[in-house]
Protein backbone atom coordinates (compact mmCIF):
# COMPACT_ATOMS: atom_id res chain seq x y z
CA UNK A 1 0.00 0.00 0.00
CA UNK A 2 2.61 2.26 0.64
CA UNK A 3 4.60 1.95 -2.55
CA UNK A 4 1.40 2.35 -4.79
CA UNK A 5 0.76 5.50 -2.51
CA UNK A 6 3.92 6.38 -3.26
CA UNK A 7 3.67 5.85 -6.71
CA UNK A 8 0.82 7.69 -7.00
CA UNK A 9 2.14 10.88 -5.68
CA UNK A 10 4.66 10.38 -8.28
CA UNK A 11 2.28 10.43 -10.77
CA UNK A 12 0.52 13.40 -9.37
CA UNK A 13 3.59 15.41 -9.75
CA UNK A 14 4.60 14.50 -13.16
CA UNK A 15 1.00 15.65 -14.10
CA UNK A 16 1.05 19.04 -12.55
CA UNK A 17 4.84 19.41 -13.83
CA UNK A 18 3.40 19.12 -17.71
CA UNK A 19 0.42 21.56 -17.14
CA UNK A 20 3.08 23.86 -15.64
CA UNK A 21 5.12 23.22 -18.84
CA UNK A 22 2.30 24.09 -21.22
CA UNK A 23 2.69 27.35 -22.58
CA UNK A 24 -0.17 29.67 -23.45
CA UNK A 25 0.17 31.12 -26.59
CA UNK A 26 -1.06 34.34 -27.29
CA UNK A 27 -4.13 34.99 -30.19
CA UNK A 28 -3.04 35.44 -33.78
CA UNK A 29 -2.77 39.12 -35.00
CA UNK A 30 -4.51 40.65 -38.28
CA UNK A 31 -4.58 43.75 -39.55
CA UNK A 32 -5.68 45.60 -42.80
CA UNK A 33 -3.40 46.83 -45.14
CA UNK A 34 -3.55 51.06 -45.41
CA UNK A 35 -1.46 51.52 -48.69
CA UNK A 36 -1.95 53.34 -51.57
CA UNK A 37 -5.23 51.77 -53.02
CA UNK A 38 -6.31 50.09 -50.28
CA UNK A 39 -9.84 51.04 -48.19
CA UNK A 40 -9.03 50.51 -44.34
CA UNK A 41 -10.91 52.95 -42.79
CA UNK A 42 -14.62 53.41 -42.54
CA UNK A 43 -15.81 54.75 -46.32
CA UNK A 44 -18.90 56.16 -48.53
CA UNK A 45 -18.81 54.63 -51.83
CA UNK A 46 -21.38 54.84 -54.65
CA UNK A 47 -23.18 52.10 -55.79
CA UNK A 48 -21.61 49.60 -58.14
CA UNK A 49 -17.82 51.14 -57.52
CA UNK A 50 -15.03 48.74 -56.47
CA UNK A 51 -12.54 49.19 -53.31
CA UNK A 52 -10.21 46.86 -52.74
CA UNK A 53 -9.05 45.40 -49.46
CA UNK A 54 -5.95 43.90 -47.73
CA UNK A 55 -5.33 41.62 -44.85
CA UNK A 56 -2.09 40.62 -43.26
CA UNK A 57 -2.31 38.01 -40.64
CA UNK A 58 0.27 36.20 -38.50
CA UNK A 59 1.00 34.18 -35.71
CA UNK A 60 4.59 32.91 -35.19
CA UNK A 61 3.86 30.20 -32.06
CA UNK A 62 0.43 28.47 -33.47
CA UNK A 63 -0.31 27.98 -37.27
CA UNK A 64 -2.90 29.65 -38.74
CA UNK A 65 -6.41 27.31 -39.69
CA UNK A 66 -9.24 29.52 -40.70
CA UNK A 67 -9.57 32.99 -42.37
CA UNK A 68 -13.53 34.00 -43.11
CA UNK A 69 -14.74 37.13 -44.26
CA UNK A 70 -18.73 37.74 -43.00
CA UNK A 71 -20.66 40.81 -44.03
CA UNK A 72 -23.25 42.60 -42.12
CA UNK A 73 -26.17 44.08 -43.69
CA UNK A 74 -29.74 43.33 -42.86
CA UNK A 75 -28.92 39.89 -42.17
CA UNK A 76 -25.38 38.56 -41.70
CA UNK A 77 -23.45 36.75 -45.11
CA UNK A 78 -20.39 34.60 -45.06
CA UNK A 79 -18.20 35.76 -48.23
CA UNK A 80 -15.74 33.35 -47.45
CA UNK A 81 -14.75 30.82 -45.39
CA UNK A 82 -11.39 29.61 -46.47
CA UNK A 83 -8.71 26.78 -44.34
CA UNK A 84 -5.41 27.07 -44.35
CA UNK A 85 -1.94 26.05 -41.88
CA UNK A 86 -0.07 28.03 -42.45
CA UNK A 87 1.89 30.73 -40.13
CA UNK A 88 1.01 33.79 -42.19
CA UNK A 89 -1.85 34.80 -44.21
CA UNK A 90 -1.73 37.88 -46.94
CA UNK A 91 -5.12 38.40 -49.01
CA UNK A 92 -6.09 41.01 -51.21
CA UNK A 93 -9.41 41.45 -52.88
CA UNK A 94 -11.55 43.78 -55.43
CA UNK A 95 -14.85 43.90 -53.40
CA UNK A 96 -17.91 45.44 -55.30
CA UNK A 97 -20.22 48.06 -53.30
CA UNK A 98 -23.47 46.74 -52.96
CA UNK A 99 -27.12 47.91 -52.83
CA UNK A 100 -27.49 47.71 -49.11
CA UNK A 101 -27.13 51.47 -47.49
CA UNK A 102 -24.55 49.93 -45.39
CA UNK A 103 -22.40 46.85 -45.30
CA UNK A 104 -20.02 46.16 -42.02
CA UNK A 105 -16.77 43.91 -43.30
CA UNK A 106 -15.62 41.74 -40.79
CA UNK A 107 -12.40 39.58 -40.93
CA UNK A 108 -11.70 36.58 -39.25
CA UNK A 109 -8.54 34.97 -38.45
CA UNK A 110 -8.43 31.90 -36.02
CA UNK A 111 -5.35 29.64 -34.80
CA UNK A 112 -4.49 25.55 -34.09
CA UNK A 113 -5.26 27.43 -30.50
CA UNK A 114 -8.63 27.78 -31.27
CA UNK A 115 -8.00 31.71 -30.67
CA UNK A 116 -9.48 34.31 -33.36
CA UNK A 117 -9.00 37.67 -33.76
CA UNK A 118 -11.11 40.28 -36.26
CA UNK A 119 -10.93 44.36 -37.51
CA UNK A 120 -13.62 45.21 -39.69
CA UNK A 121 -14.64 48.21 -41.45
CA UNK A 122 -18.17 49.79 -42.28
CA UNK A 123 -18.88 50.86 -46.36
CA UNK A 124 -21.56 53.23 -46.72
CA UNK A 125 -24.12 54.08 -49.51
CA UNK A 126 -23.38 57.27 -51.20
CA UNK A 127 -26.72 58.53 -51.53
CA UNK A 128 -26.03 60.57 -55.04
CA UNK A 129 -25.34 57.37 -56.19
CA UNK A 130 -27.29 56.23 -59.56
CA UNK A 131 -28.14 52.98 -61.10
CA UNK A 132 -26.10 52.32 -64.08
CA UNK A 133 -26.43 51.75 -67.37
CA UNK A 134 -26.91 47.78 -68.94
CA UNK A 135 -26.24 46.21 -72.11
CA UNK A 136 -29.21 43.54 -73.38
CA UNK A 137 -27.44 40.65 -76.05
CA UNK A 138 -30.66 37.83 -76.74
CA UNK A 139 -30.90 34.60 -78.01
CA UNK A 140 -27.24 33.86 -77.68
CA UNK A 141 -26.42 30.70 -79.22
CA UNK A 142 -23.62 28.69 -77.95
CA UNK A 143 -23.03 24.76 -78.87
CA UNK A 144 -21.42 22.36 -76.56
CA UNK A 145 -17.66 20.79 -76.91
CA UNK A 146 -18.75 18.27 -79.40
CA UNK A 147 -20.93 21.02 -81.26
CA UNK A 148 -19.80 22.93 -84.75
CA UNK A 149 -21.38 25.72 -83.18
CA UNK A 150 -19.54 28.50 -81.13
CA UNK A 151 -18.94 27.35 -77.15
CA UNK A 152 -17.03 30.81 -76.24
CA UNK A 153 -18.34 33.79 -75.68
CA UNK A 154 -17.47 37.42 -74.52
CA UNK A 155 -19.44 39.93 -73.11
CA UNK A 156 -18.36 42.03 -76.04
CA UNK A 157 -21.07 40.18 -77.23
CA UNK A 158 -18.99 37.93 -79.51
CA UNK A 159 -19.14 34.20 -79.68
CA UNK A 160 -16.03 32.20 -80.83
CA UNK A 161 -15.19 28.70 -81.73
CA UNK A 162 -12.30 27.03 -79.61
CA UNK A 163 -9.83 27.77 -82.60
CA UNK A 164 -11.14 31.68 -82.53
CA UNK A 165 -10.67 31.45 -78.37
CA UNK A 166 -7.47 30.08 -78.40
CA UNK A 167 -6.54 33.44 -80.56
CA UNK A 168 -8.61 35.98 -77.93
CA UNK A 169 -8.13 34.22 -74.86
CA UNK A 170 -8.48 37.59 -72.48
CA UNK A 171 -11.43 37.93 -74.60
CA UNK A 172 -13.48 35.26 -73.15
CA UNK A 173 -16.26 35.15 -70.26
CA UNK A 174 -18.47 32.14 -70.84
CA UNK A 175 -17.93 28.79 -72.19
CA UNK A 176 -20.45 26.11 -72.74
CA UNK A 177 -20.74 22.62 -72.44
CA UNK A 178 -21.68 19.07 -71.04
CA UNK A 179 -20.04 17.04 -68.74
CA UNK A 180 -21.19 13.71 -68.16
CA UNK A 181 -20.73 13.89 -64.46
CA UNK A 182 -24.52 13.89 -63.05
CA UNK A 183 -23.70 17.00 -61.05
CA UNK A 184 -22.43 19.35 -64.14
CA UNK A 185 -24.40 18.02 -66.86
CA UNK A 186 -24.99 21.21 -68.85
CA UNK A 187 -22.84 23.75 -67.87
CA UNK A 188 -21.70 27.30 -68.35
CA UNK A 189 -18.45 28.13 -66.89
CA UNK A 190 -15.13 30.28 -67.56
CA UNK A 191 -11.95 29.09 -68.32
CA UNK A 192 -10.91 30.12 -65.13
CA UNK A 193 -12.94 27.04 -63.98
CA UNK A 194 -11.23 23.70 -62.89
CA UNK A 195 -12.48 22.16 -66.28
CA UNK A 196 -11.43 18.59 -67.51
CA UNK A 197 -8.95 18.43 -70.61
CA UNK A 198 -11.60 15.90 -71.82
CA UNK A 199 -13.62 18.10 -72.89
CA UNK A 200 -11.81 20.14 -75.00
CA UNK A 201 -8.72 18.53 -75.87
CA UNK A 202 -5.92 19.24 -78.14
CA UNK A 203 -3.50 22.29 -78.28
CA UNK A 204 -6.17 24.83 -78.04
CA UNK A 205 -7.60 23.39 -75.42
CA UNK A 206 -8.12 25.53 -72.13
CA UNK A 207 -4.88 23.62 -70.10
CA UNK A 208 -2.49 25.46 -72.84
CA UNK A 209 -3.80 28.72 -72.70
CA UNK A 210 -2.08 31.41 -71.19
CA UNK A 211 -5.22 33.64 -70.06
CA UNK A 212 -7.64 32.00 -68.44
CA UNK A 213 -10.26 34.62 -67.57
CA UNK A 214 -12.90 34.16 -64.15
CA UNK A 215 -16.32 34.80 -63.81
CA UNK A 216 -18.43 33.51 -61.12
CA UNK A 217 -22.32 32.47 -61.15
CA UNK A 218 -24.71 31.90 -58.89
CA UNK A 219 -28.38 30.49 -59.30
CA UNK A 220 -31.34 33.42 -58.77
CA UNK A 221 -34.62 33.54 -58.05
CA UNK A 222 -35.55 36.65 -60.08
CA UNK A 223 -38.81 35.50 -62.69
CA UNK A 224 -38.45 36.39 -66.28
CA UNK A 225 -40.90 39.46 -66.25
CA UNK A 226 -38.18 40.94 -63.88
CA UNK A 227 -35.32 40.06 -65.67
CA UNK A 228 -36.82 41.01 -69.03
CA UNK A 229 -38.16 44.60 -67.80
CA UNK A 230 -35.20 45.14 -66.07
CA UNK A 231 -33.91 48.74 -67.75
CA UNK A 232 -30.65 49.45 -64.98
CA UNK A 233 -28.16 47.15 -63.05
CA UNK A 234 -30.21 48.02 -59.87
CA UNK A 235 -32.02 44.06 -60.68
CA UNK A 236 -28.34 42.83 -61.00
CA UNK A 237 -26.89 44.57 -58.53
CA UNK A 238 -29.73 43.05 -56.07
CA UNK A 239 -29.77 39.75 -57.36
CA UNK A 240 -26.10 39.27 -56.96
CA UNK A 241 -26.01 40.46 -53.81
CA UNK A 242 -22.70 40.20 -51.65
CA UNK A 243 -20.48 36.83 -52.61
CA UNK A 244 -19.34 36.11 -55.89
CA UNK A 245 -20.92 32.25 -56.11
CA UNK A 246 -18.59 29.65 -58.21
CA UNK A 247 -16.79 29.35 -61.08
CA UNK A 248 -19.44 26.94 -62.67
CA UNK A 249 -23.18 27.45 -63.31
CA UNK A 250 -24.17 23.65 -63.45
CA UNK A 251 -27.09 21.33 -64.26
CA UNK A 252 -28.83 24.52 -66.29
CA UNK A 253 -32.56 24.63 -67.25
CA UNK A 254 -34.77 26.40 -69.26
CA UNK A 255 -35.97 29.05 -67.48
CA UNK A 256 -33.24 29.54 -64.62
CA UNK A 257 -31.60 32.83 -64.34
CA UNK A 258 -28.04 33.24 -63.01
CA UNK A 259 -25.94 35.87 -61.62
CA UNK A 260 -22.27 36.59 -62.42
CA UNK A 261 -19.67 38.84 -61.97
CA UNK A 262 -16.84 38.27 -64.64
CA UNK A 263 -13.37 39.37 -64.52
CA UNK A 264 -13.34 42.76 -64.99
CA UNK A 265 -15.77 42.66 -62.23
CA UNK A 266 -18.74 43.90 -63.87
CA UNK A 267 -22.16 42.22 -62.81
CA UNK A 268 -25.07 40.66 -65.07
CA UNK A 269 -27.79 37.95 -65.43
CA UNK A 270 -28.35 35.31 -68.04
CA UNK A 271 -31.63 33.67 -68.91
CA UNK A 272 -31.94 30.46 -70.64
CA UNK A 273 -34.45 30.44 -73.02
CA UNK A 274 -33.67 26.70 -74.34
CA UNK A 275 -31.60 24.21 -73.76
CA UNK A 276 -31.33 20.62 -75.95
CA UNK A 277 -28.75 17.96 -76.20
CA UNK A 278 -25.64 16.64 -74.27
CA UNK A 279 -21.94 17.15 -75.47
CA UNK A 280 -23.37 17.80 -79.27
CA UNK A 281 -26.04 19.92 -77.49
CA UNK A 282 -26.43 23.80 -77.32
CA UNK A 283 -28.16 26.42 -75.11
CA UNK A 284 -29.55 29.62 -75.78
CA UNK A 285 -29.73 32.52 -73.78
CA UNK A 286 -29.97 35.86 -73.24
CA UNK A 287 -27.71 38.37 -70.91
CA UNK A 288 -28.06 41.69 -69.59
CA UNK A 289 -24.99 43.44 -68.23
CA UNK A 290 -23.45 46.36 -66.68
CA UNK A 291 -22.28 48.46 -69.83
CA UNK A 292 -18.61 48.81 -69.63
């Protein structure tokens, strides 16, 4: 009895010697980046005009996991939620003002710890600020991969077989076609998009290309009487709302509309008005877009 008592004191104080040991680590640090260009103080913008932001973040004892960027308007919106381990963090962004009189950015950086820390910044309306402007292009026909007709198009309003592409690569915003995964299906993406060399293979195909141009979609619930008497980018501007969405508009319909913001970061809708076919397939649809 007395050597287990003894042993257990033992153990007892090899315990409370590793809690000792343990060091607390302090919470990681973040900041915004003040340069030229960057917005890191509270600002009035007008509707529709771009700020960009920057975030350095660090934390040399605990890696860093998460960094997520939440917006606060009427309701609260995750814009991105993005894991990492990593010991520093740098992140710029082109951030679009919306149509909400204000918007509070917050920024989010948390630790292995567990530990977070956050700075945020408030955007305000301008309230001279005017709708803009929109281009209408309808009954845009684009074919899929295994189609002779067009699966590239610009928002010059210019459609352009994969040859034609490979030749105006910073030209191109759209490209159409079907994937036989039951998720994708019929699709309209970017090059930008993680897109399989299957589907258009060759030397022109998107892996060679130097300029792979990004635009981001994401499903709407405007009707067609809105979308078609839609006359401004206030209906675009609304419908896309905060986040960007993905680089793929998938499993497409007649009668969906879609958001997107392309690379140049100007915002717009699509409507398909038919779709028929798998990979020798095509869709037709019609846009309306921020003039640029």
């Amino acid at each position: 009895m007395r050597n287990l008592f003894a042993i257990l004191i033992v153990i007892n104080i090899l315990i409370v010697g590793c809690e000792k040991n343990e060091i607390e680590h302090p919470p990681p640090t973040i900041q915004l980046l003040s340069g030229a260009g960057f917005v890191s103080v509270d600002t009035i913008l007008k509707l529709g005009e771009q700020f960009q932001v920057g975030i350095e973040a660090s934390n040399p004892n605990v890696n860093l996991t998460n960094f997520i960027i939440r917006v606060e308007t009427d309701e609260m919106e995750t814009f991105l939620d993005s894991g990492m381990n990593t010991p520093n963090l740098h992140y710029e962004k082109y951030i679009t003002k919306g149509i909400s009189d204000s918007e509070k950015w917050i920024f989010i950086i948390r630790d292995k710890d567990g530990k977070s820390s956050e700075v945020s910044i408030n955007i305000e309306l301008d309230s001279s600020s005017d709708y803009g402007e929109i281009d209408y292009f309808s009954d845009i026909v684009l074919g899929a991969q295994n189609n002779n007709i067009a699966s590239f198009y610009s928002l010059e309003n210019n459609t352009y077989l994969l040859s034609d592409a490979f030749q105006n690569q910073d030209k191109i915003d759209f490209c159409y076609y079907y994937d036989l995964i039951d998720t994708d299906e019929n699709t309209i993406a970017s090059p930008g998009a993680n897109i399989d060399g299957s589907i258009y293979p060759g030397s022109e195909g998107l892996q060679n290309w130097s300029v792979r141009r990004t635009s981001r979609f994401k499903l709407t619930d405007v009707s067609e009487e809105d979308f078609l008497g839609a006359t401004n980018d206030s209906l675009l501007i609304a419908a896309h709302g905060i986040s960007d969405g993905n680089r793929k508009a998938k499993n497409l319909d007649q009668g969906k509309i879609y958001a997107f913001k392309n690379e140049d970061g100007r915002i717009g809708l699509f409507h398909i008005n038919s779709i028929s076919g798998t990979n020798e397939g095509q869709v037709n649809i019609s846009v309306k877009v921020q003039v640029k």
